[in-house]
Structures are given as structure tokens and as C-alpha cells.
C-alpha atoms as a PDB file:
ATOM      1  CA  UNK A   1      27.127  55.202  39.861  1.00  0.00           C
ATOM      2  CA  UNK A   2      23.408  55.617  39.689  1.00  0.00           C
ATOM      3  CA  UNK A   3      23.325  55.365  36.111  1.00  0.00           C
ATOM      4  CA  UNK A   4      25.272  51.696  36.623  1.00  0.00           C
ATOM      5  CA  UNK A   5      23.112  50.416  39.399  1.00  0.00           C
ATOM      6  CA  UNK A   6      19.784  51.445  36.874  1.00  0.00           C
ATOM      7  CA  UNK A   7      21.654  49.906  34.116  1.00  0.00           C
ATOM      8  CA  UNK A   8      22.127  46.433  36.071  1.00  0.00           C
ATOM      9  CA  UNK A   9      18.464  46.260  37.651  1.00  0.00           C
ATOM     10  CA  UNK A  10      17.311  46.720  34.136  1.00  0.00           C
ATOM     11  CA  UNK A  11      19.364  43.522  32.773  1.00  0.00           C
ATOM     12  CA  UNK A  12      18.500  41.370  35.637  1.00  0.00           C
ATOM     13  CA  UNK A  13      14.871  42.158  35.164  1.00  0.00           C
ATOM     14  CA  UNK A  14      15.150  41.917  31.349  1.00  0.00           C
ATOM     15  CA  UNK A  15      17.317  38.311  31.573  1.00  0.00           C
ATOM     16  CA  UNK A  16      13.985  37.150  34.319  1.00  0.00           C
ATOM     17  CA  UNK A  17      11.760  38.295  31.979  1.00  0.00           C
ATOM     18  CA  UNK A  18      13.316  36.190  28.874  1.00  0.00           C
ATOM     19  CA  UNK A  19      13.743  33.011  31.228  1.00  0.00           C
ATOM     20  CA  UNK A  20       9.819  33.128  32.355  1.00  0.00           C
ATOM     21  CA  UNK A  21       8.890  33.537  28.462  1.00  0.00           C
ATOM     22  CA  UNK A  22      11.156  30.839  27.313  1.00  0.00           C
ATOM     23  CA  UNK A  23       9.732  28.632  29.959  1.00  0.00           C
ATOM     24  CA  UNK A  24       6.072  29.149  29.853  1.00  0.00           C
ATOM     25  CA  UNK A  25       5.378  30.456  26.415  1.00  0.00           C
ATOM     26  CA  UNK A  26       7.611  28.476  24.339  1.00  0.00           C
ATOM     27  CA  UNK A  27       7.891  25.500  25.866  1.00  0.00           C
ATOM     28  CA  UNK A  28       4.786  24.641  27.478  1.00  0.00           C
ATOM     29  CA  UNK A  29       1.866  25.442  24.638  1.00  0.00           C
ATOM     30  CA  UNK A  30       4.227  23.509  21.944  1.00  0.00           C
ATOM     31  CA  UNK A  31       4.135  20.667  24.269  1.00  0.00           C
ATOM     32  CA  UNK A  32       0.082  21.017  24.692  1.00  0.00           C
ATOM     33  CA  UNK A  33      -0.768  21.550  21.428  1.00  0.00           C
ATOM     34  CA  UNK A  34       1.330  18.153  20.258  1.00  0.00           C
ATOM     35  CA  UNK A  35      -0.420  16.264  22.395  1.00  0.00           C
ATOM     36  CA  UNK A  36      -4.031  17.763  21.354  1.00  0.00           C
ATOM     37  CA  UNK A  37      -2.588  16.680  17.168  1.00  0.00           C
ATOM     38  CA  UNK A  38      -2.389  13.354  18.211  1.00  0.00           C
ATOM     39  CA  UNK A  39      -5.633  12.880  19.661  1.00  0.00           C
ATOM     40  CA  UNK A  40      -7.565  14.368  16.986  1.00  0.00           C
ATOM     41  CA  UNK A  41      -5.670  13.467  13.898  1.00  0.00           C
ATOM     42  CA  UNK A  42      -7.991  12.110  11.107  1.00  0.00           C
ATOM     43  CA  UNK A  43      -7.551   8.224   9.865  1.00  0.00           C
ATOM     44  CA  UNK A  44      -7.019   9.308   6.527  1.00  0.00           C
ATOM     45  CA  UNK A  45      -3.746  11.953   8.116  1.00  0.00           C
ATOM     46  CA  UNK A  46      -1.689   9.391   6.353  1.00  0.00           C
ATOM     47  CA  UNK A  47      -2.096   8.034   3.038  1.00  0.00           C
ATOM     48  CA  UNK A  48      -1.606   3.889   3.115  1.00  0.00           C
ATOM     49  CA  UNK A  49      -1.445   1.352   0.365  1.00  0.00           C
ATOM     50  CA  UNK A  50      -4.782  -1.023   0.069  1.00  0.00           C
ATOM     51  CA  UNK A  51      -4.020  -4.500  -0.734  1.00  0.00           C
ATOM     52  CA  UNK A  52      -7.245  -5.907  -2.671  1.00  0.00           C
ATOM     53  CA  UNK A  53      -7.473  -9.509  -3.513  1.00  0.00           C
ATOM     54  CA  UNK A  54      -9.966 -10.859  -5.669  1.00  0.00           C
ATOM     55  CA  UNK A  55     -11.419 -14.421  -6.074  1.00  0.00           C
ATOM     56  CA  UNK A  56     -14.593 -15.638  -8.220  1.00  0.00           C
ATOM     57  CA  UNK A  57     -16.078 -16.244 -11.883  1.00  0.00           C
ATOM     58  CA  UNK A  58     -15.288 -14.743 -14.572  1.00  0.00           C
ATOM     59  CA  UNK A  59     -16.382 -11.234 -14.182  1.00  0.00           C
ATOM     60  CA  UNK A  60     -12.962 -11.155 -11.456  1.00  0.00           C
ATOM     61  CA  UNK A  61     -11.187 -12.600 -14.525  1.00  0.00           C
ATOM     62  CA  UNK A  62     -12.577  -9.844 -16.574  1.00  0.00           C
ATOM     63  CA  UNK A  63     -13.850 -11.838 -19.452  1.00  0.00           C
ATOM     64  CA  UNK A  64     -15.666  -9.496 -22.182  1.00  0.00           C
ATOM     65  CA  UNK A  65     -12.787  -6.719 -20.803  1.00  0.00           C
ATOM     66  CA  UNK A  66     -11.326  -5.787 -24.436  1.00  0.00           C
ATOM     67  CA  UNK A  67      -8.087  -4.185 -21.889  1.00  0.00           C
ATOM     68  CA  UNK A  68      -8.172  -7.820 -20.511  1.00  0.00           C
ATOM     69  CA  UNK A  69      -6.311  -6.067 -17.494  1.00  0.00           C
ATOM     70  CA  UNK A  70      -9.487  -7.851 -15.048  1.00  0.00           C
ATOM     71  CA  UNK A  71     -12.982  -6.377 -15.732  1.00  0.00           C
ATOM     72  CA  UNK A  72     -14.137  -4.093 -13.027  1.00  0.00           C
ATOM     73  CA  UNK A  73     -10.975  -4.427 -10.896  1.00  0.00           C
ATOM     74  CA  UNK A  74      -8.860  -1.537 -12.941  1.00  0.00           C
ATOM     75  CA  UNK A  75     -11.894   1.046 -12.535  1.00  0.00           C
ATOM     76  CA  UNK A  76     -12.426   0.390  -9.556  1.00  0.00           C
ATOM     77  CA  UNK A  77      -8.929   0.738  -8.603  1.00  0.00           C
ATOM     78  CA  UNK A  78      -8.733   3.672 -10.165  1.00  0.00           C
ATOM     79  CA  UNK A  79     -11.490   5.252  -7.689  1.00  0.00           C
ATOM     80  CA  UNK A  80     -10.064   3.916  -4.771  1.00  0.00           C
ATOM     81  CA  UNK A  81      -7.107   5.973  -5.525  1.00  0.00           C
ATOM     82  CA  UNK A  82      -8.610   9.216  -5.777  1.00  0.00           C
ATOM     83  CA  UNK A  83      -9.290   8.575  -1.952  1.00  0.00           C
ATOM     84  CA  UNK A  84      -7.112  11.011  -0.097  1.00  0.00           C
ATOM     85  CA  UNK A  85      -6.634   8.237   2.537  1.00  0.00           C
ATOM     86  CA  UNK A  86      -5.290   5.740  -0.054  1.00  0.00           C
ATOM     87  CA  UNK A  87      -2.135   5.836  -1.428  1.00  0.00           C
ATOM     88  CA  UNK A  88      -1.461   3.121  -3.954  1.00  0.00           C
ATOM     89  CA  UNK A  89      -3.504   0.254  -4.834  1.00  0.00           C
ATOM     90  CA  UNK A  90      -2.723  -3.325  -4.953  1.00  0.00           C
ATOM     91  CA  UNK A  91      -4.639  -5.954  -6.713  1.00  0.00           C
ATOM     92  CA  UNK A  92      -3.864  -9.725  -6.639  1.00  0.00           C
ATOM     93  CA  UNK A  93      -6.645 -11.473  -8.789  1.00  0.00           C
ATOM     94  CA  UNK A  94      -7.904 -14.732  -8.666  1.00  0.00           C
ATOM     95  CA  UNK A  95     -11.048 -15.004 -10.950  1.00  0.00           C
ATOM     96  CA  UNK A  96     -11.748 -18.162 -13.303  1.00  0.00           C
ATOM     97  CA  UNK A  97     -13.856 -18.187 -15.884  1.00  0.00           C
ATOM     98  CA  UNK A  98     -16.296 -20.859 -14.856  1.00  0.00           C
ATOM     99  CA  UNK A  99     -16.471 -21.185 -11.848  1.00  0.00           C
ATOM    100  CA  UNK A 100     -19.072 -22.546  -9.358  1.00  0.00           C
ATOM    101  CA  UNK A 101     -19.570 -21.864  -5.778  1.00  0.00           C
ATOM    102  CA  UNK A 102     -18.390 -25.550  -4.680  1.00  0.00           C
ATOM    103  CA  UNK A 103     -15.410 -24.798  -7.316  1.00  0.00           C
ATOM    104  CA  UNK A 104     -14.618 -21.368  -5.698  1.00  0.00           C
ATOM    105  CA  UNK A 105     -14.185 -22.759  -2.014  1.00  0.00           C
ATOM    106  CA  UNK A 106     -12.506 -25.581  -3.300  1.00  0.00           C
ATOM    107  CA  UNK A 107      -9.814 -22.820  -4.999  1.00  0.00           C
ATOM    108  CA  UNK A 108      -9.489 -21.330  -1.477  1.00  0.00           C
ATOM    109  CA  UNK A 109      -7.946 -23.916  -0.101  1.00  0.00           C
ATOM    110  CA  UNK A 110      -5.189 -23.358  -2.461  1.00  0.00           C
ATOM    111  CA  UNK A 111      -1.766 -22.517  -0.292  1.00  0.00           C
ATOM    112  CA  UNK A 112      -1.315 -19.799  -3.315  1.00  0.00           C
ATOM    113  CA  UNK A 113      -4.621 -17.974  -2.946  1.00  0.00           C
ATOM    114  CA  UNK A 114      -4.510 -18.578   1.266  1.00  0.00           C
ATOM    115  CA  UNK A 115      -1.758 -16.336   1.362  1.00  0.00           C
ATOM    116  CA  UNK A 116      -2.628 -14.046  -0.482  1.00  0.00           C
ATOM    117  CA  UNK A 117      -6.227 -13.491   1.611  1.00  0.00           C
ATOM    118  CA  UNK A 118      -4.156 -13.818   5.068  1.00  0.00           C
ATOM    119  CA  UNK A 119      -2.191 -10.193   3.663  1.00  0.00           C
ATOM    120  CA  UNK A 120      -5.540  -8.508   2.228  1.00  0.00           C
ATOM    121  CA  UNK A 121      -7.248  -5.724   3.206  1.00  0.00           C
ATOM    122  CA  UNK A 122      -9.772  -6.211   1.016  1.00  0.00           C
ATOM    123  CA  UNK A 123     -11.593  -9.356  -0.270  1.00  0.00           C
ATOM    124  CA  UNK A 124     -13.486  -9.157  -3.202  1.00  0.00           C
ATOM    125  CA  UNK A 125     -16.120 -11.959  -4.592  1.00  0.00           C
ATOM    126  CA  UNK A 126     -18.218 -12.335  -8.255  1.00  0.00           C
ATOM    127  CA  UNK A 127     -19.937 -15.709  -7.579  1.00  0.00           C
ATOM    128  CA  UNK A 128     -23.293 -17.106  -8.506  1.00  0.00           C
ATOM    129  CA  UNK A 129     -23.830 -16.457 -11.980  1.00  0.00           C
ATOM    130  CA  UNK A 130     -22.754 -20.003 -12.990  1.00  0.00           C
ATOM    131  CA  UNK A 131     -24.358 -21.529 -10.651  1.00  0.00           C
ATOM    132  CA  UNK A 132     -27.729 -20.223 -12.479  1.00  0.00           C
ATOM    133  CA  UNK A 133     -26.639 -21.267 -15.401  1.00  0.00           C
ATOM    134  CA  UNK A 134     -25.641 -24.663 -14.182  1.00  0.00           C
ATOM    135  CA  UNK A 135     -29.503 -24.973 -13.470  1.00  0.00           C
ATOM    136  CA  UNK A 136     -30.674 -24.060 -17.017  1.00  0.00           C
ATOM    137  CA  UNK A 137     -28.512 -26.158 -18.692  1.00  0.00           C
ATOM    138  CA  UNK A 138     -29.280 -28.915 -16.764  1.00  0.00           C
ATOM    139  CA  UNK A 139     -33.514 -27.870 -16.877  1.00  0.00           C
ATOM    140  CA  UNK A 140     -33.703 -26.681 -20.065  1.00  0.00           C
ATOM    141  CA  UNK A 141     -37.319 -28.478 -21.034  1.00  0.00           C
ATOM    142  CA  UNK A 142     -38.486 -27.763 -17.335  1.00  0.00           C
ATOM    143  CA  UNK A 143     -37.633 -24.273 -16.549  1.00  0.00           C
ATOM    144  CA  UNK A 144     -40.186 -24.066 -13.427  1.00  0.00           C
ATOM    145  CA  UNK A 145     -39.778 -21.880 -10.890  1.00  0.00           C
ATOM    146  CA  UNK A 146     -39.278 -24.418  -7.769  1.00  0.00           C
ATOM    147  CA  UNK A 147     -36.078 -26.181  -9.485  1.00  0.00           C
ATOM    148  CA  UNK A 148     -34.534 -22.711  -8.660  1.00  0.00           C
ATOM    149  CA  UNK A 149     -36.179 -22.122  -5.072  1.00  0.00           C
ATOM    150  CA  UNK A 150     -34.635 -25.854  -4.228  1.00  0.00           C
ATOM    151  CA  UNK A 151     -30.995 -25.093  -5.624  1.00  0.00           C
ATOM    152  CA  UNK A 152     -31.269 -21.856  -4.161  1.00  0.00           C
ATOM    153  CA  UNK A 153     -30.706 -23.182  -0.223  1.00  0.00           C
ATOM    154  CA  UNK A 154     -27.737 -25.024  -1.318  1.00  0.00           C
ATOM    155  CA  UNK A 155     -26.149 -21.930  -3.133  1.00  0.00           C
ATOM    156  CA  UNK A 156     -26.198 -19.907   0.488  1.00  0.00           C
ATOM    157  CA  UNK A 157     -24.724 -22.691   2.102  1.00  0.00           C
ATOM    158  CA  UNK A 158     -21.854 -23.031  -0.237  1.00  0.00           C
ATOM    159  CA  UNK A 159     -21.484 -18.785   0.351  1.00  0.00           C
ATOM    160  CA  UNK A 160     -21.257 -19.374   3.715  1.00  0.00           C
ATOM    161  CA  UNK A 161     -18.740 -21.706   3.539  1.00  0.00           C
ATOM    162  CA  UNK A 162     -16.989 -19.195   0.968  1.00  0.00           C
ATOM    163  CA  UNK A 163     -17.370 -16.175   3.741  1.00  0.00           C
ATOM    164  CA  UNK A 164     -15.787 -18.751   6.457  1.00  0.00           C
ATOM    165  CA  UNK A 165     -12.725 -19.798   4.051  1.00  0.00           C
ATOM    166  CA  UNK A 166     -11.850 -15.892   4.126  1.00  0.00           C
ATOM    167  CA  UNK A 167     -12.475 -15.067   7.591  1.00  0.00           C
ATOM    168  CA  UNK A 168     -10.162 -18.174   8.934  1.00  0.00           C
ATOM    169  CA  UNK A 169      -7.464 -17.072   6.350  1.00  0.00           C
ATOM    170  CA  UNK A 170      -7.868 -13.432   7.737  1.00  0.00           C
ATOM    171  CA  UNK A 171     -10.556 -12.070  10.382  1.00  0.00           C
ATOM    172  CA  UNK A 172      -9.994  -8.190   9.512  1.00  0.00           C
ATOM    173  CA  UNK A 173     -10.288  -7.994   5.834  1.00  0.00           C
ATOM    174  CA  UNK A 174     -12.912  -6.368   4.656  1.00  0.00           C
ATOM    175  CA  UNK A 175     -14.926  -8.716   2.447  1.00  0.00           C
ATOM    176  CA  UNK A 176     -17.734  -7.555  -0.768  1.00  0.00           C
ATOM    177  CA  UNK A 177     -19.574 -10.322  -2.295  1.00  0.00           C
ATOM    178  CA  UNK A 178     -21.125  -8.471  -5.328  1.00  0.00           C
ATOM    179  CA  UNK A 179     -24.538  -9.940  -6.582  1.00  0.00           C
ATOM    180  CA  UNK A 180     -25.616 -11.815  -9.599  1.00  0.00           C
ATOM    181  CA  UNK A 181     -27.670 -10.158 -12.692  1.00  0.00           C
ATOM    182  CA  UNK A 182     -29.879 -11.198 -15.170  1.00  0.00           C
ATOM    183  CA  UNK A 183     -28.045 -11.975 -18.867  1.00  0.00           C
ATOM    184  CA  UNK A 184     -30.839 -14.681 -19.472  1.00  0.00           C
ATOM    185  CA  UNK A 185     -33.466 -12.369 -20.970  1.00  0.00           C
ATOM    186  CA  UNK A 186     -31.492 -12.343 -23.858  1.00  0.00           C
ATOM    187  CA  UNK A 187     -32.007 -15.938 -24.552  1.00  0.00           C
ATOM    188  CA  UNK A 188     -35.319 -16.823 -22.549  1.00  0.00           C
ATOM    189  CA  UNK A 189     -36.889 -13.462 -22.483  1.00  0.00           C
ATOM    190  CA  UNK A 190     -40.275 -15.336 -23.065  1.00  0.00           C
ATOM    191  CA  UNK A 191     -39.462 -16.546 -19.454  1.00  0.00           C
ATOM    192  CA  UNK A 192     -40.641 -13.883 -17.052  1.00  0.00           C
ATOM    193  CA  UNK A 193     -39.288 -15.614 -14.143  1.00  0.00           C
ATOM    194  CA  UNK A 194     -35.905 -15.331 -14.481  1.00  0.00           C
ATOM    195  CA  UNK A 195     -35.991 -11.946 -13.040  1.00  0.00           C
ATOM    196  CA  UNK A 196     -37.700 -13.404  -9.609  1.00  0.00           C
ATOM    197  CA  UNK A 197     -35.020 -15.886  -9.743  1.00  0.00           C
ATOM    198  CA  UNK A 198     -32.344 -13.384  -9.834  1.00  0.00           C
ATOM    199  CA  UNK A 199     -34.131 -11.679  -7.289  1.00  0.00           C
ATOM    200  CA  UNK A 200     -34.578 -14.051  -4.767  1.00  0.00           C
ATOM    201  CA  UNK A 201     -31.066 -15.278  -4.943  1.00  0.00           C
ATOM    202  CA  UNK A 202     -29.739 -11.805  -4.243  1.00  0.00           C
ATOM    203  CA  UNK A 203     -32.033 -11.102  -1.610  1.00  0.00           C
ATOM    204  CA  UNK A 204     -30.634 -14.351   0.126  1.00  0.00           C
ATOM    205  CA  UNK A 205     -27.275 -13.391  -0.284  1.00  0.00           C
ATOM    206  CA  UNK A 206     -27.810 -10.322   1.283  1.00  0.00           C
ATOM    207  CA  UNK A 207     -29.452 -11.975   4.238  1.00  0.00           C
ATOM    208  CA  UNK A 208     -26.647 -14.335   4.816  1.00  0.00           C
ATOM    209  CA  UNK A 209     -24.302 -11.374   4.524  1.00  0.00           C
ATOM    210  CA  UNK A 210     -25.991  -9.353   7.083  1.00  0.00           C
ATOM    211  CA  UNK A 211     -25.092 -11.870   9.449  1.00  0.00           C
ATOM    212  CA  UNK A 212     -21.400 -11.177   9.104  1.00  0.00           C
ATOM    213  CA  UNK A 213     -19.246  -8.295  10.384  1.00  0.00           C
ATOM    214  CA  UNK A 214     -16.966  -5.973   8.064  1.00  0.00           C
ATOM    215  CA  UNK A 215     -18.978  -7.101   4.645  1.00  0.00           C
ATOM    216  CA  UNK A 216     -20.592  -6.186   2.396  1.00  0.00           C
ATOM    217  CA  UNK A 217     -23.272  -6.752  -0.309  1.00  0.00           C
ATOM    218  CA  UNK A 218     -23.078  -4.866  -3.616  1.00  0.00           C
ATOM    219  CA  UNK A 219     -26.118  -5.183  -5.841  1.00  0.00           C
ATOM    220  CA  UNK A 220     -25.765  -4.531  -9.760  1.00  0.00           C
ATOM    221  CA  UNK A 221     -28.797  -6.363 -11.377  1.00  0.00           C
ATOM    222  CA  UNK A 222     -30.127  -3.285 -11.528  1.00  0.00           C
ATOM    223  CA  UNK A 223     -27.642  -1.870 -13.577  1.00  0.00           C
ATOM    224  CA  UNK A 224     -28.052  -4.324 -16.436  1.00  0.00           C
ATOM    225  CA  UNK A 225     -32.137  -4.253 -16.321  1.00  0.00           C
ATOM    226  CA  UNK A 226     -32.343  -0.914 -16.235  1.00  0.00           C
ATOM    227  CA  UNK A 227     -30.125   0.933 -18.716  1.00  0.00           C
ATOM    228  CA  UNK A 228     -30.745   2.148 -22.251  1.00  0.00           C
ATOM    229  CA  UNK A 229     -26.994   1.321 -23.081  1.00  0.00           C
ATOM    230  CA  UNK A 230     -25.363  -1.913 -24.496  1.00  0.00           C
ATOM    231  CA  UNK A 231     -23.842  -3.101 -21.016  1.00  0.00           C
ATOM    232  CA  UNK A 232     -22.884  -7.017 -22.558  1.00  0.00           C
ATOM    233  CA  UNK A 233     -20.144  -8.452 -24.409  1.00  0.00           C
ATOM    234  CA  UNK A 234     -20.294 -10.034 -27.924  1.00  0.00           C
ATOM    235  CA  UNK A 235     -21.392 -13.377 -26.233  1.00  0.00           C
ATOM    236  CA  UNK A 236     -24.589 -11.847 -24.298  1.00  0.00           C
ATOM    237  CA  UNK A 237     -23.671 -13.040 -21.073  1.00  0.00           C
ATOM    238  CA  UNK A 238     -20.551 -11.260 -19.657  1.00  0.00           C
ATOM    239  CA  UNK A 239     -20.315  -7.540 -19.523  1.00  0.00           C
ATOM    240  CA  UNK A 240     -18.197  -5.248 -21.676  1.00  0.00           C
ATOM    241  CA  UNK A 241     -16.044  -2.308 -20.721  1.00  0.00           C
ATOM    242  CA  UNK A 242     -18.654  -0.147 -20.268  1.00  0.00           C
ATOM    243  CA  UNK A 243     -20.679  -3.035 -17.883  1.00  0.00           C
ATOM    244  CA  UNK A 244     -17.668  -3.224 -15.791  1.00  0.00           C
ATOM    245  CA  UNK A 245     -17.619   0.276 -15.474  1.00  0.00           C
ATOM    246  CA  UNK A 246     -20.601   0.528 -13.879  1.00  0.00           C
ATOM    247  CA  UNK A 247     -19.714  -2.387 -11.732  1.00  0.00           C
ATOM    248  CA  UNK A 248     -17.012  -0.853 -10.245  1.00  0.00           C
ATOM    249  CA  UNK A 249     -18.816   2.561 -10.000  1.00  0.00           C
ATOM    250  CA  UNK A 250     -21.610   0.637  -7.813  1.00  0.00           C
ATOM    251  CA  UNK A 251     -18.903  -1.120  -5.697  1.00  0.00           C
ATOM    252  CA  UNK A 252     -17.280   2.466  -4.872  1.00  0.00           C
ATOM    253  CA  UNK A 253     -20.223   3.606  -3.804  1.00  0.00           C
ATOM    254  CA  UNK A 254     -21.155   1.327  -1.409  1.00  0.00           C
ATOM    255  CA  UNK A 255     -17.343   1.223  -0.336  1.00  0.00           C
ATOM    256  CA  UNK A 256     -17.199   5.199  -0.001  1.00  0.00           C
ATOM    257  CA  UNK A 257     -20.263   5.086   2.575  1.00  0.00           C
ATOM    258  CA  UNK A 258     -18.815   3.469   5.767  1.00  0.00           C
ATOM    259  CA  UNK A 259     -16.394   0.558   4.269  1.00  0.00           C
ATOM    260  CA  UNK A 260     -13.600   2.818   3.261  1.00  0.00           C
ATOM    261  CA  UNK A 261     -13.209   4.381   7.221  1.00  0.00           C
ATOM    262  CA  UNK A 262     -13.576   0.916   8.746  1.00  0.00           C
ATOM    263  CA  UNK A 263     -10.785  -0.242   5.740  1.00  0.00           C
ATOM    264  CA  UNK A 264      -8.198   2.166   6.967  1.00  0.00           C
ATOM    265  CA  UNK A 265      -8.456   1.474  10.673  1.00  0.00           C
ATOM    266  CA  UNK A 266      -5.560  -1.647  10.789  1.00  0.00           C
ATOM    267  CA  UNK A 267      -3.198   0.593   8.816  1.00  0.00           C
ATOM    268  CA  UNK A 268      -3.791   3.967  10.740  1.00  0.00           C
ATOM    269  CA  UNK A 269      -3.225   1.442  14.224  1.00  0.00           C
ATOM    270  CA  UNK A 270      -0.298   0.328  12.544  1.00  0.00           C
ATOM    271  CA  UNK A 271       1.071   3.579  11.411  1.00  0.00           C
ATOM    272  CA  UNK A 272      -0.025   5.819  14.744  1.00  0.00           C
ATOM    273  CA  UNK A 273       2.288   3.604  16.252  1.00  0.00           C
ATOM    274  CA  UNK A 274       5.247   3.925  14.145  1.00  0.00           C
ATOM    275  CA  UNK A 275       4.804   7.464  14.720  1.00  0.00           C
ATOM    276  CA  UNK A 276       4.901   7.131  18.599  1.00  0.00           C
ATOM    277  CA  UNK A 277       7.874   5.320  18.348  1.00  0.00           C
ATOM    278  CA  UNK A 278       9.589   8.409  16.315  1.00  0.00           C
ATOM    279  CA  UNK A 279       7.945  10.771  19.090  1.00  0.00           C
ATOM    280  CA  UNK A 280       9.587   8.659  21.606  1.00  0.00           C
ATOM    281  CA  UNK A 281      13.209   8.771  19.735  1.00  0.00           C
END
């Protein structure tokens, strides 16, 4: 009789002591520690797709590109992907040889290209160079100095209304305006101011584009000026693989410092709360 009465105490202590663990250690720190993964899971938890579009000259169309798969664009997508918080890339490009500022927000308008910007994540932009050369061709026996400084004020105002197209077809994108080199030299390398020109209409751009919000300036004259290696094409004015290259290198770079993280914030929102709703289910 003893022996039964121990035997029973024992159980009913030993079934208590079960239900308290299952109730407070099981339960309760799984519960805790599910909420504390939530609140400080990284942006890049996830891996998302990037959706680039690109619109501009002819270094988006990739002219001198012996791939002809779009100049810088392929590198460049090729580096975004070794981003752990990108998944797959997406390009959509829109570069014509030729073209202009005026022509380039003209091409905006376009319901093809519109939709396109209104589902990017990324907006990227080769302008300018054309609209230097539109000034030598037209100045050729009166190269001076001023004739650029004049057409300069014109050329931001035409940006502007570039930067504006984008941000009414979609306020979130990311946009990178990369800058204009110097190709000139090889032709007017007696002409010492083509450098200040090039100089003075980057700086510019990069003043207008301070004034904006999520974009970005990417320099690259520097690149071309000051490197040992053959950077241009056959016709001395557009680059060649290894000149888009580079491009895209510089682009990354300035992308990888704060661009990327701001990038990924609309698709982590989007995603966190696809995963609530799971939580919820």
C-alpha cells in the first residue's frame, strides 16, 4: 500500500512537472524569440529581383560593345548580382545612338518607355555627350570657351526636365545620371579647354542632382583621362569593352555605398508583408 501511494505522488508530481515545462519552456521562449527575428531581420534576409531600366545616348545602346548585348549594362548587371540581397537582374534598355537631351525627354513621353519607368527600381541615364558635340559641330572655326558656358545653362534645364519625366512616371525609383567624358582630345587635343568644358558641365550636373532625393551622380571622365589603356572604340569617340567595363565598375561603386540599401527598401516592405500574412495563416 505504501509502495502504491509513493508510486502515485511520484506520477502526479512528474505529469506537473512536464505540464509547467511544456508551458513555460517550450512554448513561451519560441514565441519570444520569433518576435525578436522579425524585428531585427536584415533588408537583404531575402533575395529580390531588381528591375533596371535604362534610357539615353548611345553608351545605354552600347555602341563600340563588340557583344552588342548594351555597353556597360551587362557588367554592371553582372555585379549587381553578386549582391547577396539581389536575386536576378532585369534590364529593359532604351538607349539611342544620337541622342540629345531635348531628344531624350521627348522619348520619355513615349507610352512604351513610361511604363516601363512606372515598374523600375532603377533608372539609369548616359546623356550629354551629344549635346557637346552638337556645339563643335556647329562652332567648329570658333571654338571659344563662352559658346560652351552659354549652352551649358540650357543643358541643366533640359536634365531637369529629364529628372522630372522619371519622377512623375515613378517617385521611388532610384535614378543615376552618369557624367559625360572627354573623347575630343583625340581630335582637338591642341584645344586645352575641352577638359574645363567637360568639367564644368559635370560639376553642374552634379549640382542639379544634389537637389534631388534617391539619385545619384556617377562621374567617369576620369576614367578615360587618366588610364594608360586603350578605353575607345575604332571610331575614337565611344568606348570599347574594356571602357564599358570600367563604366559599370564606377557605377557599382557608387551604387554599393548607400544606393543599394535604400534600392531594396520597397521590395523588403513588400515582402515583410507577405511574410506577415503567412505568420498570420
Amino acid at each position: 500500500m505504501w509502495k502504491q501511494t509513493t508510486l502515485l505522488f511520484l506520477c502526479t508530481v512528474l505529469l506537473a512537472s512536464c505540464s509547467l515545462l511544456d508551458k513555460d519552456t517550450v512554448f513561451t521562449p519560441v514565441k519570444a524569440t520569433s518576435v525578436n527575428l522579425k524585428k531585427s531581420i536584415p533588408i537583404d534576409f531575402i533575395p529580390r529581383p531588381l528591375h533596371l531600366v535604362a534610357v539615353g545616348d548611345s553608351l545605354t545602346e552600347g555602341i563600340g560593345d563588340s557583344t552588342k548585348q548594351g555597353g556597360y549594362l551587362p557588367y554592371l548587371a553582372s555585379m549587381l548580382e553578386g549582391d547577396k540581397g539581389i536575386r536576378e537582374i532585369e534590364i529593359t534598355n532604351f538607349g539611342k545612338k544620337g541622342n540629345r537631351t531635348e531628344q531624350l525627354g521627348n522619348r520619355l513621353n513615349s507610352p512604351e518607355i513610361s511604363s516601363a519607368i512606372q515598374n523600375a527600381d532603377m533608372v539609369a541615364i548616359t546623356i550629354g555627350g551629344n549635346d557637346i558635340m552638337s556645339i563643335v559641330k556647329d562652332n567648329i572655326f570658333r571654338l571659344e570657351l563662352e559658346v560652351f558656358q552659354q549652352e551649358k545653362e540650357d543643358y541643366v534645364s533640359r536634365l531637369e526636365q529629364i529628372i522630372q519625366a522619371v519622377r512623375q512616371d515613378n517617385r521611388d525609383a532610384a535614378i543615376v545620371l552618369i557624367g559625360v567624358y572627354n573623347p575630343f582630345y583625340y581630335w582637338f587635343s591642341e584645344i586645352e579647354e575641352m577638359n574645363k568644358v567637360v568639367d564644368e558641365w559635370n560639376e553642374a550636373t552634379q549640382r542639379l542632382i544634389e537637389q534631388h532625393p534617391n539619385t545619384l551622380f556617377v562621374e567617369i571622365d576620369d576614367i578615360f583621362l587618366n588610364n594608360k589603356e586603350n578605353l575607345l572604340f575604332d571610331d575614337h569617340f565611344h568606348p570599347n569593352d574594356r571602357g564599358y567595363e570600367l563604366i559599370a565598375q564606377r557605377v557599382f561603386e557608387e551604387l554599393e555605398d548607400d544606393a543599394l540599401k535604400e534600392l531594396s527598401k520597397r521590395s523588403y516592405t513588400v515582402l515583410k508583408e507577405e511574410s506577415t500574412q503567412i505568420d498570420e495563416e
